[in-house]
Protein backbone atom coordinates (compact mmCIF):
# COMPACT_ATOMS: atom_id res chain seq x y z
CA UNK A 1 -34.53 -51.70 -38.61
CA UNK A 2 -32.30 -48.70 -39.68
CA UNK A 3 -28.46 -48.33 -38.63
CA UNK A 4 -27.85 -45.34 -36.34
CA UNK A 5 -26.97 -42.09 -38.32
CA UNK A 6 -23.27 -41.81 -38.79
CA UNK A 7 -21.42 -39.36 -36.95
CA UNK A 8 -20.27 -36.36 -38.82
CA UNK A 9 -17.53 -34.32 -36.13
CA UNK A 10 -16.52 -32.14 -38.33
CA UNK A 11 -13.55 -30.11 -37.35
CA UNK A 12 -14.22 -30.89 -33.81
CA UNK A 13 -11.71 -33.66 -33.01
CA UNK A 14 -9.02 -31.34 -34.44
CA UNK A 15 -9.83 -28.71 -32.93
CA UNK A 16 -9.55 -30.20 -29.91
CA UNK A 17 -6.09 -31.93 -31.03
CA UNK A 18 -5.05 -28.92 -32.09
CA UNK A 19 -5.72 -26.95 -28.62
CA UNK A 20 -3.73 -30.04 -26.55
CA UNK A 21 -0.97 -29.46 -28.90
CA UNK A 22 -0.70 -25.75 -27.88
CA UNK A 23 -1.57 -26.67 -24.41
CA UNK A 24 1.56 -29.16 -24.63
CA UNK A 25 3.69 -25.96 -26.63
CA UNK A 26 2.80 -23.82 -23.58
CA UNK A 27 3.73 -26.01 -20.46
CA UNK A 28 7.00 -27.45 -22.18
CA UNK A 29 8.12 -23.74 -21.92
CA UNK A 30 6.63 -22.90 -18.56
CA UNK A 31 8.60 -25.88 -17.62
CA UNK A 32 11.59 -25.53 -19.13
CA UNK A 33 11.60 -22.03 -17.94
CA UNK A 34 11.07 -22.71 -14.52
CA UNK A 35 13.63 -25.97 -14.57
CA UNK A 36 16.16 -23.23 -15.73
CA UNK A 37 15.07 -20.82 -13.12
CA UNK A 38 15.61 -22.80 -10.46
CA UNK A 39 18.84 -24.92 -11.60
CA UNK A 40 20.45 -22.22 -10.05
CA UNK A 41 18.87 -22.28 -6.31
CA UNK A 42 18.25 -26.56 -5.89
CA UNK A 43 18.45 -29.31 -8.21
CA UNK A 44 14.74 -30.54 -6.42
CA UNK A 45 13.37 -28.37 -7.40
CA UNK A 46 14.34 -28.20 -10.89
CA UNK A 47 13.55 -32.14 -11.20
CA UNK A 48 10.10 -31.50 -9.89
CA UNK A 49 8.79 -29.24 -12.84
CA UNK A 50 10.44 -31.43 -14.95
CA UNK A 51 8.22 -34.32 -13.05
CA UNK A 52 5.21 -32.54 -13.62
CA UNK A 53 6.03 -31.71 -17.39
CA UNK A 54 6.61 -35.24 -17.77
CA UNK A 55 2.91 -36.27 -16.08
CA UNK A 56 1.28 -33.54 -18.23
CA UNK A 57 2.70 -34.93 -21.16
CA UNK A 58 1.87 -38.23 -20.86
CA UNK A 59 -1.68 -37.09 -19.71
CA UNK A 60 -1.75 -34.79 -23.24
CA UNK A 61 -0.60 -37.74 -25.28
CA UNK A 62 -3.05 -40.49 -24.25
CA UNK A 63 -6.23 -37.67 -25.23
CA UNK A 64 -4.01 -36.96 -28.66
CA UNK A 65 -4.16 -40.63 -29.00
CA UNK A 66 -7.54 -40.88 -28.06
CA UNK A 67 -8.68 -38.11 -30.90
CA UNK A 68 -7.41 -40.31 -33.29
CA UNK A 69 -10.82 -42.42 -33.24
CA UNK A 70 -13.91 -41.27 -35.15
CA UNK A 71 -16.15 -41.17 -31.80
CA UNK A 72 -13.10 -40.40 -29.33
CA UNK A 73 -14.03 -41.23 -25.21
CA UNK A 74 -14.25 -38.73 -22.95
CA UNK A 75 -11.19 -37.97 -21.07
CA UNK A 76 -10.24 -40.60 -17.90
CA UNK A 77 -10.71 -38.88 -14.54
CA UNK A 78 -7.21 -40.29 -13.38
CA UNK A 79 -5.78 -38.40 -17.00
CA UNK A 80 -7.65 -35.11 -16.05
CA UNK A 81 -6.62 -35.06 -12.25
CA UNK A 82 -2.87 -35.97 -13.44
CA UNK A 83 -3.05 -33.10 -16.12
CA UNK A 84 -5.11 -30.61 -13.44
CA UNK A 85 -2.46 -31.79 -11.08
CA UNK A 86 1.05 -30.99 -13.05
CA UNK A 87 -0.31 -27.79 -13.95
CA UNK A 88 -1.14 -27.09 -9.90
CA UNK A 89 2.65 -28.02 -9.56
CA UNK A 90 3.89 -25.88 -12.45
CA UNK A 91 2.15 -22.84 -10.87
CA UNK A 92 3.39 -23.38 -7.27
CA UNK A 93 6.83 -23.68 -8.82
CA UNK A 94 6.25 -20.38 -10.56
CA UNK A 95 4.67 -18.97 -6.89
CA UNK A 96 7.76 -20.03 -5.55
CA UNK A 97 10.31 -18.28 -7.94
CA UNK A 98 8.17 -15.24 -7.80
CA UNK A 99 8.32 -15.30 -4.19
């Protein structure tokens, strides 16, 4: 009987750490941006992107977390709706300083 071949990901797994990391980068300014935007008009509304930053965040940093591993899981639904989900809420914020 012969062990399973070893898993060889490469540059995969930071690849993919790498592209959260940006990911994280990008809606930290989208959020402070649009915290700063609308500071001016209602104080809800600024603590909502902040809300949502916060939920993306912690959704980014359990799959950073989970990279660390040499065969990391696939990515929780309740992690990819709460990620899919701040983003929805960072882009209504930006529909509604647009608008």
């Amino acid at each position: 009987m012969t062990a399973p071949p070893v898993r060889d990901p490469g540059l995969q797994p930071e690849r993919t750490r790498l592209a959260w990391r940006r990911t994280t980068l990008t809606c930290t300014v989208v959020a402070v941006l649009a915290a700063r935007q609308t500071a001016q008009d209602t104080a809800l509304a600024a603590g909502l992107s902040v809300v949502a930053w916060l939920g993306f965040l912690w959704a980014a940093h359990r799959r950073l977390r989970a990279m660390d591993t040499a065969r990391p899981a696939a990515m929780t639904v309740r992690a990819a709706v709460a990620a899919a989900g701040c983003v929805l809420a960072l882009a209504a914020c930006a529909v509604a300083i647009v608008v």
